[in-house]
Each structure stands twice: as structure tokens, then as C-alpha cells.
C-alpha atoms as a PDB file:
ATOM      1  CA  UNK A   1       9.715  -5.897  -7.148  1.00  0.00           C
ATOM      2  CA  UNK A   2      13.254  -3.950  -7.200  1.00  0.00           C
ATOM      3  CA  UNK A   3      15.330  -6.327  -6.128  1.00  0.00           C
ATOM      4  CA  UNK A   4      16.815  -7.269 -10.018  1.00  0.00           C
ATOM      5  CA  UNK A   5      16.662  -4.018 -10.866  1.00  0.00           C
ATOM      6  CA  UNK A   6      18.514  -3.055  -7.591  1.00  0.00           C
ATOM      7  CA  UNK A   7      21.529  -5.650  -8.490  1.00  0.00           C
ATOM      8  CA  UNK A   8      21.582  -4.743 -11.859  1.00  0.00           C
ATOM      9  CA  UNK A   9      20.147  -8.427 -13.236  1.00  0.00           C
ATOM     10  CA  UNK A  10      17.995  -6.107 -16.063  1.00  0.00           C
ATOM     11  CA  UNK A  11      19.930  -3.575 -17.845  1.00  0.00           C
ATOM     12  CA  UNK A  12      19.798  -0.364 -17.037  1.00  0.00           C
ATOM     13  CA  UNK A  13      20.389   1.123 -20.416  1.00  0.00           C
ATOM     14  CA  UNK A  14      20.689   5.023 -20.479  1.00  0.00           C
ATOM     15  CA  UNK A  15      19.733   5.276 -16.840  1.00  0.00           C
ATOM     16  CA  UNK A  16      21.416   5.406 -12.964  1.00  0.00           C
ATOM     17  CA  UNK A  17      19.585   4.503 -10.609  1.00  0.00           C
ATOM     18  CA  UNK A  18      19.932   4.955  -6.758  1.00  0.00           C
ATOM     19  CA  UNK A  19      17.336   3.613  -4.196  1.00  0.00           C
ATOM     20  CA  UNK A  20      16.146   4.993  -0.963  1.00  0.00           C
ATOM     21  CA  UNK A  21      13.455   3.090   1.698  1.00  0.00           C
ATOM     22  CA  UNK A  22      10.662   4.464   3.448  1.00  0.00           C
ATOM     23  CA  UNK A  23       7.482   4.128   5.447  1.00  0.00           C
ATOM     24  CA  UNK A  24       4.181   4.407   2.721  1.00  0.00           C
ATOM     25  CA  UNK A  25       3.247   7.798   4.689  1.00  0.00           C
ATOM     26  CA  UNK A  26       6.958   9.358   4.437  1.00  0.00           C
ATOM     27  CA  UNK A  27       6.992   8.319   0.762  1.00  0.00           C
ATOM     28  CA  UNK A  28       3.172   9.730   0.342  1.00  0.00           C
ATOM     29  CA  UNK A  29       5.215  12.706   2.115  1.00  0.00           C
ATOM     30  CA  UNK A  30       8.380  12.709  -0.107  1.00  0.00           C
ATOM     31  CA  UNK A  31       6.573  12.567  -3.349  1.00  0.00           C
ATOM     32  CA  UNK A  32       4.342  16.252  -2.241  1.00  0.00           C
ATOM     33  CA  UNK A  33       8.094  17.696  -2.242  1.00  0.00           C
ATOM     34  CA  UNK A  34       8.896  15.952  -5.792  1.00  0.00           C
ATOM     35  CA  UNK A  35      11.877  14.006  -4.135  1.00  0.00           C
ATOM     36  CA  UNK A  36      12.187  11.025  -6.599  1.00  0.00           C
ATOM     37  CA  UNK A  37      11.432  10.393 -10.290  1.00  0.00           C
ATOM     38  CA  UNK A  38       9.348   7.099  -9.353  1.00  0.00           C
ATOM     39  CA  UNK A  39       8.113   6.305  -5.973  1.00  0.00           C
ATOM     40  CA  UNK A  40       5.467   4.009  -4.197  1.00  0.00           C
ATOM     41  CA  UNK A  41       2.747   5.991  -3.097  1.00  0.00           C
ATOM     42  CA  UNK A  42      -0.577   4.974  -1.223  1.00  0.00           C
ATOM     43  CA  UNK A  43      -3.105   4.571  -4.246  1.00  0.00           C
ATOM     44  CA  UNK A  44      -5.389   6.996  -1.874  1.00  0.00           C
ATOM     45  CA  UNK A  45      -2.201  10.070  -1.667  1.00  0.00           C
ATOM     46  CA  UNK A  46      -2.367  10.021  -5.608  1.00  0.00           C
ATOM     47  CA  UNK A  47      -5.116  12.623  -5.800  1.00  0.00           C
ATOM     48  CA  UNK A  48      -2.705  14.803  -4.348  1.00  0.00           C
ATOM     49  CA  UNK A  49      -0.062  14.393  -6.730  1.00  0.00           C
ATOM     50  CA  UNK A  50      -1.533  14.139  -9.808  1.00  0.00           C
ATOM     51  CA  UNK A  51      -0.117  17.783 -10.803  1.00  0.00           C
ATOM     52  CA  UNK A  52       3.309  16.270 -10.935  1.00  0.00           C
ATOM     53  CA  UNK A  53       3.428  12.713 -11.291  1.00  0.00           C
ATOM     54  CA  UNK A  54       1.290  10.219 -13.651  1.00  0.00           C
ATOM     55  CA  UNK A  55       0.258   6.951 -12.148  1.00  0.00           C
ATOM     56  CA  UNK A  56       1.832   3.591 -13.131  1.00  0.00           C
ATOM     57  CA  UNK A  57       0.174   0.321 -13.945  1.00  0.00           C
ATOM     58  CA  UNK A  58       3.168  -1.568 -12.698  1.00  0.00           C
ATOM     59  CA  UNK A  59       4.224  -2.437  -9.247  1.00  0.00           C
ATOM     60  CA  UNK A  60       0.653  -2.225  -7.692  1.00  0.00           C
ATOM     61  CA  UNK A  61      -0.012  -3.965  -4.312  1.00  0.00           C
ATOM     62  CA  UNK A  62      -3.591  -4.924  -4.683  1.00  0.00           C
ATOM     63  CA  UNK A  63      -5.987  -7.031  -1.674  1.00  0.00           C
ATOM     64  CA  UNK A  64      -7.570  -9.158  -3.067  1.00  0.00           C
ATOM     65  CA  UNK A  65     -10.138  -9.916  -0.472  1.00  0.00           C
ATOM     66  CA  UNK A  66      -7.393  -9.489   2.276  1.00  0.00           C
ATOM     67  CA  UNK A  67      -6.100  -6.479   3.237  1.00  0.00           C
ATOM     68  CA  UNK A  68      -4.514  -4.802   6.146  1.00  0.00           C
ATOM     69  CA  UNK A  69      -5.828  -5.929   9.650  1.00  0.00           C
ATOM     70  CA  UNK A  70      -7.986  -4.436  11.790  1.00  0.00           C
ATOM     71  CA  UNK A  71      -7.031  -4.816  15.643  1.00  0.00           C
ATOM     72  CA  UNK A  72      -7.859  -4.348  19.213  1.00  0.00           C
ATOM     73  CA  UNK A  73      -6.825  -5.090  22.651  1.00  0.00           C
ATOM     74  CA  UNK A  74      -6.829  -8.542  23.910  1.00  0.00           C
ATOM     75  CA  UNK A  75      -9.795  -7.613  26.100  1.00  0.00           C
ATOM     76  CA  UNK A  76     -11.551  -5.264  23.889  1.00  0.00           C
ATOM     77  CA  UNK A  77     -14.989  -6.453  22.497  1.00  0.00           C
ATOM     78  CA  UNK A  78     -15.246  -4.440  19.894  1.00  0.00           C
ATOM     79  CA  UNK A  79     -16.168  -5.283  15.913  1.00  0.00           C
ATOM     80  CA  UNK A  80     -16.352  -3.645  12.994  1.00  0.00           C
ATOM     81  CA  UNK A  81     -19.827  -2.225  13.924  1.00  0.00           C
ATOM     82  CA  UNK A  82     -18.710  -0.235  16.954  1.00  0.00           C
ATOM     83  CA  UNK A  83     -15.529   1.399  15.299  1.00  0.00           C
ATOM     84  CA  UNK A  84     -17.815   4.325  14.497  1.00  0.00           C
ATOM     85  CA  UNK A  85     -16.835   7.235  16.283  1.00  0.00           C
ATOM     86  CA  UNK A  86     -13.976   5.413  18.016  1.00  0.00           C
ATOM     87  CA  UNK A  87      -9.844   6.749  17.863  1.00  0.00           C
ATOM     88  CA  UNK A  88      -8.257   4.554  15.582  1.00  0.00           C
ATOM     89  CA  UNK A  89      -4.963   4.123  14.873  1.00  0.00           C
ATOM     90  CA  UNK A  90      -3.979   4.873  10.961  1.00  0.00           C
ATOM     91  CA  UNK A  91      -0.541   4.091   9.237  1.00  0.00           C
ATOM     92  CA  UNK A  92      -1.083   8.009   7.727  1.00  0.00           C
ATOM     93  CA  UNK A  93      -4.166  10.218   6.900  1.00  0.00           C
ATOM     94  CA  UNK A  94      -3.062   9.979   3.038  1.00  0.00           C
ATOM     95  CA  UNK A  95      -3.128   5.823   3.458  1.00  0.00           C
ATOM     96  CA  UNK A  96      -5.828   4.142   1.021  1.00  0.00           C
ATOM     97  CA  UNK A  97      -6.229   2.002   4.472  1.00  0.00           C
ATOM     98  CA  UNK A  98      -7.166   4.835   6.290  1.00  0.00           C
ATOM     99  CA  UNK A  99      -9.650   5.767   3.579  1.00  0.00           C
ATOM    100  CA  UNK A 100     -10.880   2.439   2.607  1.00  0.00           C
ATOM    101  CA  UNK A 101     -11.696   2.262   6.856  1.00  0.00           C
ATOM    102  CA  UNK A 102     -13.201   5.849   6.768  1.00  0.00           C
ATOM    103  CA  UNK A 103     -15.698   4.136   4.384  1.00  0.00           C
ATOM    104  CA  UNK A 104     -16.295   0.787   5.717  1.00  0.00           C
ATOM    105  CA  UNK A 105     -16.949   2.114   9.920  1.00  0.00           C
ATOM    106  CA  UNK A 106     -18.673   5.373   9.017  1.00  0.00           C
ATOM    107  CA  UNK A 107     -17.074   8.365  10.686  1.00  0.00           C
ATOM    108  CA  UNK A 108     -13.900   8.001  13.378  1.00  0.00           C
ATOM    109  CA  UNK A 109     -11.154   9.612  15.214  1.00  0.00           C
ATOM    110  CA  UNK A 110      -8.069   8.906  13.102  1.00  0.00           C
ATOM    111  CA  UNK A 111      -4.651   8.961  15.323  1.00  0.00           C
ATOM    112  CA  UNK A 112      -1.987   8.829  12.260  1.00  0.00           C
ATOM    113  CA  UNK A 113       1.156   7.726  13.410  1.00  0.00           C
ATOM    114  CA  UNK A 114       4.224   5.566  11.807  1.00  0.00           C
ATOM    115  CA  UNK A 115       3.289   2.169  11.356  1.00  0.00           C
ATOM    116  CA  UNK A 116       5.273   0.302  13.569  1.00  0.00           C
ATOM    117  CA  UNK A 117       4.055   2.093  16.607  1.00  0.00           C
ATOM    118  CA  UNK A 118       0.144   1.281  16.018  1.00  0.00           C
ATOM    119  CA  UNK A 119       0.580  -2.165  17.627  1.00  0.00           C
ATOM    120  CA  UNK A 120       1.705  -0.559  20.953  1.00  0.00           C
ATOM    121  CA  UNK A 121      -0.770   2.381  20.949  1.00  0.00           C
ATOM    122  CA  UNK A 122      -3.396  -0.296  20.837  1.00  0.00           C
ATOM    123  CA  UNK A 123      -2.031  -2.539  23.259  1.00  0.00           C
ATOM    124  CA  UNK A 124      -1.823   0.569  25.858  1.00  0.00           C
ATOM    125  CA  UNK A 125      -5.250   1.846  25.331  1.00  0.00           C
ATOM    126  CA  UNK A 126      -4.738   4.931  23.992  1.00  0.00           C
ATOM    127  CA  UNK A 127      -6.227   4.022  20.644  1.00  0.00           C
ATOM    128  CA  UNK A 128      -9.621   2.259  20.113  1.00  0.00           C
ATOM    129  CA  UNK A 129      -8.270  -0.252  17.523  1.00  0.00           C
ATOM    130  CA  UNK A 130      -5.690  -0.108  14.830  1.00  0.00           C
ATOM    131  CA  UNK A 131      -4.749  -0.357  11.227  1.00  0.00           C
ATOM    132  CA  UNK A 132      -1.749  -2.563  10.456  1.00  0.00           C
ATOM    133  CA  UNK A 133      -0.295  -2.691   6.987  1.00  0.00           C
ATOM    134  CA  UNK A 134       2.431  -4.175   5.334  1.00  0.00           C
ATOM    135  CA  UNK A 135       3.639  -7.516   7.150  1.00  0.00           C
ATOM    136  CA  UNK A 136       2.344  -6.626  10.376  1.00  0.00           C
ATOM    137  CA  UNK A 137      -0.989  -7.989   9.431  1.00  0.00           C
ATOM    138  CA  UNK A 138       0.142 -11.103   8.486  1.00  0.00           C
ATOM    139  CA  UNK A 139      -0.206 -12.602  11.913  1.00  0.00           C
ATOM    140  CA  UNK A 140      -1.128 -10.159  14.625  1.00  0.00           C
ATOM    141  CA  UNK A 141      -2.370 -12.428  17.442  1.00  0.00           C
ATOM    142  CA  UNK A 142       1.324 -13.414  17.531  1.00  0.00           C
ATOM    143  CA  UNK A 143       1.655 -10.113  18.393  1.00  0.00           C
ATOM    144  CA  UNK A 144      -0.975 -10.035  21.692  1.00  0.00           C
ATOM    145  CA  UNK A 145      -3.439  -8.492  19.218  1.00  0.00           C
ATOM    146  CA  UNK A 146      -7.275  -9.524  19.034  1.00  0.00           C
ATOM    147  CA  UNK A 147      -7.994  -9.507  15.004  1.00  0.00           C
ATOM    148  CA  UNK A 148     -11.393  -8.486  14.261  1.00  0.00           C
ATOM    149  CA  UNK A 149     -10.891  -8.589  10.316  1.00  0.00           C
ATOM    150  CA  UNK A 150      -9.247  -6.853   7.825  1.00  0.00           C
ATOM    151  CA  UNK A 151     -10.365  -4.270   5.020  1.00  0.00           C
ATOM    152  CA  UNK A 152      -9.840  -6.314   2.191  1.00  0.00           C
ATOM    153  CA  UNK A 153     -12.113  -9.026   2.884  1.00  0.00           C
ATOM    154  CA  UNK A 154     -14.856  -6.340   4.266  1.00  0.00           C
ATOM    155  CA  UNK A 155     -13.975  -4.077   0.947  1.00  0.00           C
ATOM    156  CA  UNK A 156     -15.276  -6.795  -0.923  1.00  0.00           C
ATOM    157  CA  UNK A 157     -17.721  -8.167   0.773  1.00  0.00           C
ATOM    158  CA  UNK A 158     -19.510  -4.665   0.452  1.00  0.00           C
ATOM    159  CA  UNK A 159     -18.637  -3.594  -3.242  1.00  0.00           C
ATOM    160  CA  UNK A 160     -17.259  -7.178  -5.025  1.00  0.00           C
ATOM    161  CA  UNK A 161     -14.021  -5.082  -5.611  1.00  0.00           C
ATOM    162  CA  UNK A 162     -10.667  -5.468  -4.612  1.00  0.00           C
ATOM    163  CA  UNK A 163      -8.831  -3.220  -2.623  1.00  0.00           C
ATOM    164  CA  UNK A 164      -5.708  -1.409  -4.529  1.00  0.00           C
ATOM    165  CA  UNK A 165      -3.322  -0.240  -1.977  1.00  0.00           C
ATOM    166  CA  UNK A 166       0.092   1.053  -3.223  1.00  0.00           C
ATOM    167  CA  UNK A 167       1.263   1.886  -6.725  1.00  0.00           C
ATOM    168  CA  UNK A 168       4.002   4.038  -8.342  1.00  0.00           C
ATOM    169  CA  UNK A 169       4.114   7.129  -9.271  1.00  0.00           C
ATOM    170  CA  UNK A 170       6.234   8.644 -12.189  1.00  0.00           C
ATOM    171  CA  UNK A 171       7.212  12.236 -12.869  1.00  0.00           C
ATOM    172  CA  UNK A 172       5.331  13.904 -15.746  1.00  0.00           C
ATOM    173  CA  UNK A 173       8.041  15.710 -16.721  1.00  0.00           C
ATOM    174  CA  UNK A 174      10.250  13.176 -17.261  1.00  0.00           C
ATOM    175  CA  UNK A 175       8.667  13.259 -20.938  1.00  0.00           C
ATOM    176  CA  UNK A 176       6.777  10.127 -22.483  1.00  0.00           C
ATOM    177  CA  UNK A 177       9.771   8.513 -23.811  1.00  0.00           C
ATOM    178  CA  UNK A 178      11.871   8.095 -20.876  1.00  0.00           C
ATOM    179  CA  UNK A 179       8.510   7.254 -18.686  1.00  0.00           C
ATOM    180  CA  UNK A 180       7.811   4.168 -21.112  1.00  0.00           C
ATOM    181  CA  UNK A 181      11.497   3.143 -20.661  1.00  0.00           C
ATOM    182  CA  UNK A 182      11.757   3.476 -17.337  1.00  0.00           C
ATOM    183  CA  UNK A 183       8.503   1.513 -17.026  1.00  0.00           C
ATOM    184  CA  UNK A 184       9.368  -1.014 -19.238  1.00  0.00           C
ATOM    185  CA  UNK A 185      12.552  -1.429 -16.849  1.00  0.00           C
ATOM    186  CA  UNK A 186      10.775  -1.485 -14.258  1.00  0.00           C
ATOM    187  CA  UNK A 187       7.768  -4.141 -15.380  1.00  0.00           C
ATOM    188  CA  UNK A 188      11.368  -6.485 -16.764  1.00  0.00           C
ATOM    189  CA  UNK A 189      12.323  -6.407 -12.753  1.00  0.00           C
ATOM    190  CA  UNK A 190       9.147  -7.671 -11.606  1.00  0.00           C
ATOM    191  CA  UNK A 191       9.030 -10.308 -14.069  1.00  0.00           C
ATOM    192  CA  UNK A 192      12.351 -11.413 -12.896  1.00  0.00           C
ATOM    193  CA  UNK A 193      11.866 -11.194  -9.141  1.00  0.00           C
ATOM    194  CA  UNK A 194       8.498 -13.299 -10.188  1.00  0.00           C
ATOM    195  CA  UNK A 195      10.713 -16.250 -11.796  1.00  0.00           C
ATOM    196  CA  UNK A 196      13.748 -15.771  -9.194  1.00  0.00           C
ATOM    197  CA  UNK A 197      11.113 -16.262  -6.570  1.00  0.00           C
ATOM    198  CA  UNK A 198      13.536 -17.376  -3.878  1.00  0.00           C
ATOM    199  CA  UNK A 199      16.077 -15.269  -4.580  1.00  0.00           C
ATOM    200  CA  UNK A 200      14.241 -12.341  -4.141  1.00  0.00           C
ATOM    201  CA  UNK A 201      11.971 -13.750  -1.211  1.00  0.00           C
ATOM    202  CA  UNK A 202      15.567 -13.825   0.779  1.00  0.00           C
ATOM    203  CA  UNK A 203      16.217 -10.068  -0.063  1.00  0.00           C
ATOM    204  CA  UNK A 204      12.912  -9.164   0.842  1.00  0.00           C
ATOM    205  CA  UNK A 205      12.818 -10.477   4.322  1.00  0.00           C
ATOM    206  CA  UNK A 206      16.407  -9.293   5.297  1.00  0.00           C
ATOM    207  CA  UNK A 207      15.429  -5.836   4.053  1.00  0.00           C
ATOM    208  CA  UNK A 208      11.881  -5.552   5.792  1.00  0.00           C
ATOM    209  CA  UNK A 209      11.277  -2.868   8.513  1.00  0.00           C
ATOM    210  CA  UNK A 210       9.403  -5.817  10.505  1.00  0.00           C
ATOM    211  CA  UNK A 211      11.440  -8.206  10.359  1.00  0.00           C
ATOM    212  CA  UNK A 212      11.467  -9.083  13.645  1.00  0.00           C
ATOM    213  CA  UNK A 213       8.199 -10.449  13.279  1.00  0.00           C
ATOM    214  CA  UNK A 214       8.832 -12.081   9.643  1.00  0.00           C
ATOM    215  CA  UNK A 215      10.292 -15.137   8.937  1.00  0.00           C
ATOM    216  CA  UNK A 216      10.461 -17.080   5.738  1.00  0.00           C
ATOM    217  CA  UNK A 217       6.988 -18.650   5.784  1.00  0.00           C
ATOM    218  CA  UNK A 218       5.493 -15.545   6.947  1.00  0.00           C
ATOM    219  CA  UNK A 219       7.577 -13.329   4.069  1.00  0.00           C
ATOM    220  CA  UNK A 220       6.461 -15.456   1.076  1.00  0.00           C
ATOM    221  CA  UNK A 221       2.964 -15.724   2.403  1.00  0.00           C
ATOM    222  CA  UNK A 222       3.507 -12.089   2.375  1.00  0.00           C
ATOM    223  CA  UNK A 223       4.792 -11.502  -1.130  1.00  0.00           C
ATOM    224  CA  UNK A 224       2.014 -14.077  -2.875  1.00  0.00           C
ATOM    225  CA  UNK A 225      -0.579 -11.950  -1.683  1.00  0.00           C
ATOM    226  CA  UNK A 226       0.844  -8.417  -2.620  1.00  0.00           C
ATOM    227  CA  UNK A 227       3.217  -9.535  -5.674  1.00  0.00           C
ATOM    228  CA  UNK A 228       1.657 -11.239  -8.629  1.00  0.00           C
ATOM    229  CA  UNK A 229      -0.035 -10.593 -12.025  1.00  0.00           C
ATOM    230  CA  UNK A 230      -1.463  -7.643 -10.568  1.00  0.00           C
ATOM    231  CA  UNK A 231       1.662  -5.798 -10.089  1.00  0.00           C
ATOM    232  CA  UNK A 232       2.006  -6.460 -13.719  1.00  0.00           C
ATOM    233  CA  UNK A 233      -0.467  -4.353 -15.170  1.00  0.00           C
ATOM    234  CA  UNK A 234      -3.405  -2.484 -13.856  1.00  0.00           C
ATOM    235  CA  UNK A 235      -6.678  -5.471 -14.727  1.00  0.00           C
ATOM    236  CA  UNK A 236     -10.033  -3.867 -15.146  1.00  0.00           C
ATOM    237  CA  UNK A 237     -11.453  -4.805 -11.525  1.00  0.00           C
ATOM    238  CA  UNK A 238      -8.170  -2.737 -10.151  1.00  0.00           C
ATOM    239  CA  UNK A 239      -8.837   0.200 -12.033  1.00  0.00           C
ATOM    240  CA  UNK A 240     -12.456   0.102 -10.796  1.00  0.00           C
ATOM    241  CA  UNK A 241     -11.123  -0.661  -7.220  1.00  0.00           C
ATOM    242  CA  UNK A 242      -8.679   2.648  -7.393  1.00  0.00           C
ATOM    243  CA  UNK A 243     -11.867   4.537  -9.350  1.00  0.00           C
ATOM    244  CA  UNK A 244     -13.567   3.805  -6.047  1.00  0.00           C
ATOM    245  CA  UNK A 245     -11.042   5.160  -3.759  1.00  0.00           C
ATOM    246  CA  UNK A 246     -10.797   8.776  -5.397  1.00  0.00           C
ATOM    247  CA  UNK A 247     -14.469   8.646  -4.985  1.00  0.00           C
ATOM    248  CA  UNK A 248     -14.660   8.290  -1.462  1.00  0.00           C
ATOM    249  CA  UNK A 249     -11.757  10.148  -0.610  1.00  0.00           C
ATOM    250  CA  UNK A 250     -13.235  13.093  -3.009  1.00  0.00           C
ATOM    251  CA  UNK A 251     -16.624  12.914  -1.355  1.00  0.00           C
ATOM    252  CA  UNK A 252     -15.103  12.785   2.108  1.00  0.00           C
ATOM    253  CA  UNK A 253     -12.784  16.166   1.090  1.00  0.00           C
ATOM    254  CA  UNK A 254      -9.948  14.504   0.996  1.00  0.00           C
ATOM    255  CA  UNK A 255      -8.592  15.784  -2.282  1.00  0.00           C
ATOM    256  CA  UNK A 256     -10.076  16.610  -5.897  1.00  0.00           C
ATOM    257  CA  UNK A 257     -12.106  14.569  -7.892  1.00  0.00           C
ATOM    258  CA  UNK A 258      -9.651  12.514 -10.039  1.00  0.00           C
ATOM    259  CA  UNK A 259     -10.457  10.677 -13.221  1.00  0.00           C
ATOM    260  CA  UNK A 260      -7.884   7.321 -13.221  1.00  0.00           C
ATOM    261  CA  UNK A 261      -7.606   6.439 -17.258  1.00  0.00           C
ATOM    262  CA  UNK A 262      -7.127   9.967 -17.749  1.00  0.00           C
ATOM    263  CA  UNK A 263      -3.742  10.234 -15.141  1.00  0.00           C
ATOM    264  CA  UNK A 264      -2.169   6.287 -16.293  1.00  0.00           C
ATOM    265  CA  UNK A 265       1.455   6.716 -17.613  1.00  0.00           C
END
């Protein structure tokens, strides 16, 4: 989504920009402390930043019945139904996968811990099962990982919704004429990494922290699913989808009840 804004293929007019990467839970993290004027954030951390920072319509990552994968141990004969009550592995307590799973099992132990570990905590036992996000859940059998779904598929199998998972955030006080620039920057760099498809596919997969277990195939399977028209705007399903999220989260205590129209830049 950055890359043409990153080599300066859309111009930049009035602004500098500089770029920093993170894990979704360090960036959930970064944005509490008002680190960066725009910033991915897990669609379920919002909540807690709404006092600062006004949600954008562009850049989403939305699962459209797929989502992040659910997994056990090779010998584990667990499924969905016995994840109740069970240690799970979460990519951060502020994740919209953690609560999108807090909904879907009923109550559990969540272990949050960086994302790359969770594969390893599961494989040693001292996790239940796991939640792997971003390309990890491409393919985790590769991996020695038993797959017993993801949260996607189950989100919408259960409420015909689908599942909004990372956004942007954008400082209020910016003011509301340098927030519709900046967005209108910003939407001009999707659009181009859309249409420069290959281009950007390249830059994506040298630049993931998975790479390891990414290859070409794997990275534009990757970006179809998470990079499309949805990234361009927020459609009416989404915004129901994210509307559903603040519930839960607000009815399990998670944060305050939050109103989405109401907090769109």
C-alpha cells in the first residue's frame, strides 16, 4: 500500500514523509504514545485511541471469509469447539484476532506474545493452539502446524460479515485539511501499487518480517486477499464488520463503547 508513496512515484506535495515498520501489537502500542501522524492499527486497538486519532477508510485489511489461522500441534485433536477455556496463543490482547476469537470460542486463556513466536509456543506445548496473522497463515502445515480453520471463514459463517482487521489511524489534530490531503495521498499510493501490481508484489516480499516462509506465489496470494477495493474505501458490509468488533470488545470490557461513522476521517 506504501510502496509508491515510499519511492516517491505520487507527489508528495507540502509534505515529508519518513517510514518506520512494526509488528500490529507494537504499532497498536506506538499509536497509545502518539508516535506517528498515521499508523496501521488493529481495527479492535481503535477504541483505545479514538481520543487522539480519527479512523481512515483507506488502507484497510479486511477477511473476507478468510482470516488469520487457527492452529495446533500436529498431534493435538482439538477444534474450534474445545478452544473454550484453553491458553491460546494471541498476536496481542489489542488484536481484532484476538477479539474476533474471544467471540467465536467463548471464554480462553490468552498468552499475547509477538507474532512470530506463536508458531513455536504451539509446537512446544506450552500453548493450547494459536493465532497466526499476517503471512504466517497463509500455509501453516508447511510449517508442522495442524490447521483447524481460521476466523474469517468462522466470522462469517456465524454473522454473514466480514472480518476487518487493520486500518489507519490519523491524528485529529492534524486539522481537516491536511487529514484529507494526506489521505488523498495516501488512497493515490494504493491505487498505484494496485496497477504496478508486480512491482510492488517484489517490494513487499523482500520487506516482509516472514519472509522466510514467503515466496512469490505465497506473497501475491497474500496481497489479493488483504489488498483490493476494500483498502480503497470503507464498503457498507466493512463498516458493519468493524461496528461489530467495538461491540464485542465493549461488551467484553475491552474499551468504551465506540460509534464508527461518528470517528471516520
Amino acid at each position: 500500500m506504501i510502496h509508491a508513496l515510499k519511492e516517491r512515484m505520487v507527489d508528495w506535495g507540502n509534505y515529508e514523509f519518513s517510514f518506520a515498520i512494526g509488528d500490529i501489537q507494537e504499532l497498536n502500542d506506538a499509536a497509545k504514545n502518539e508516535r506517528f501522524d498515521i499508523t496501521a492499527i488493529s481495527v479492535g486497538a481503535y477504541p483505545q485511541l479514538k481520543n487522539k486519532y480519527l479512523l481512515m477508510p483507506i488502507g484497510a485489511s479486511v477477511g473476507d471469509k478468510f482470516g488469520p489461522a487457527v492452529v495446533t500441534s500436529p498431534t493435538s485433536t482439538l477444534d474450534f469447539s474445545g478452544l473454550r477455556n484453553r491458553s491460546i496463543a494471541v498476536p496481542g490482547l489489542s488484536t481484532t484476532a484476538h477479539i474476533a476469537a474471544q467471540s467465536l470460542f467463548g471464554p480462553f486463556t490468552p498468552v499475547p506474545m509477538h507474532f512470530m513466536q506463536i508458531k513455536d509456543a504451539v509446537l512446544s506445548g506450552a500453548v493450547d493452539a494459536g493465532i497466526l496473522i499476517h503471512e504466517l497463515q497463509l500455509d501453516p502445515e508447511s510449517e508442522g502446524l495442524r490447521k483447524i480453520g481460521d476466523l474469517g471463514s468462522l466470522w462469517f459463517e456465524r454473522h454473514q460479515l466480514p472480518l476487518p482487521l487493520g486500518a489507519n489511524a490519523i491524528k485529529r489534530s492534524l486539522g481537516k485539511e491536511t487529514i484529507e490531503a494526506l489521505s488523498k495521498i495516501y488512497k493515490q499510493s494504493i491505487e498505484m501499487g494496485l496497477k504496478n501490481r508486480m512491482q510492488t508484489l517484489n517490494s513487499a516480499v523482500n520487506s516482509a518480517v516472514a519472509r522466510d516462509s514467503l515466496n512469490l506465489e505465497k506473497g501475491d496470494r497474500y496481497i489479493s486477499m488483504y489488498v483490493n477495493d476494500n483498502s480503497l474505501d470503507f464498503q457498507d458490509e466493512v463498516l458493519r464488520g468493524i461496528d461489530l468488533i467495538f461491540r464485542h470488545g465493549h461488551a467484553f470490557g475491552y474499551f468504551p463503547a465506540t460509534d464508527v461513522c461518528s470517528n471516520l476521517s
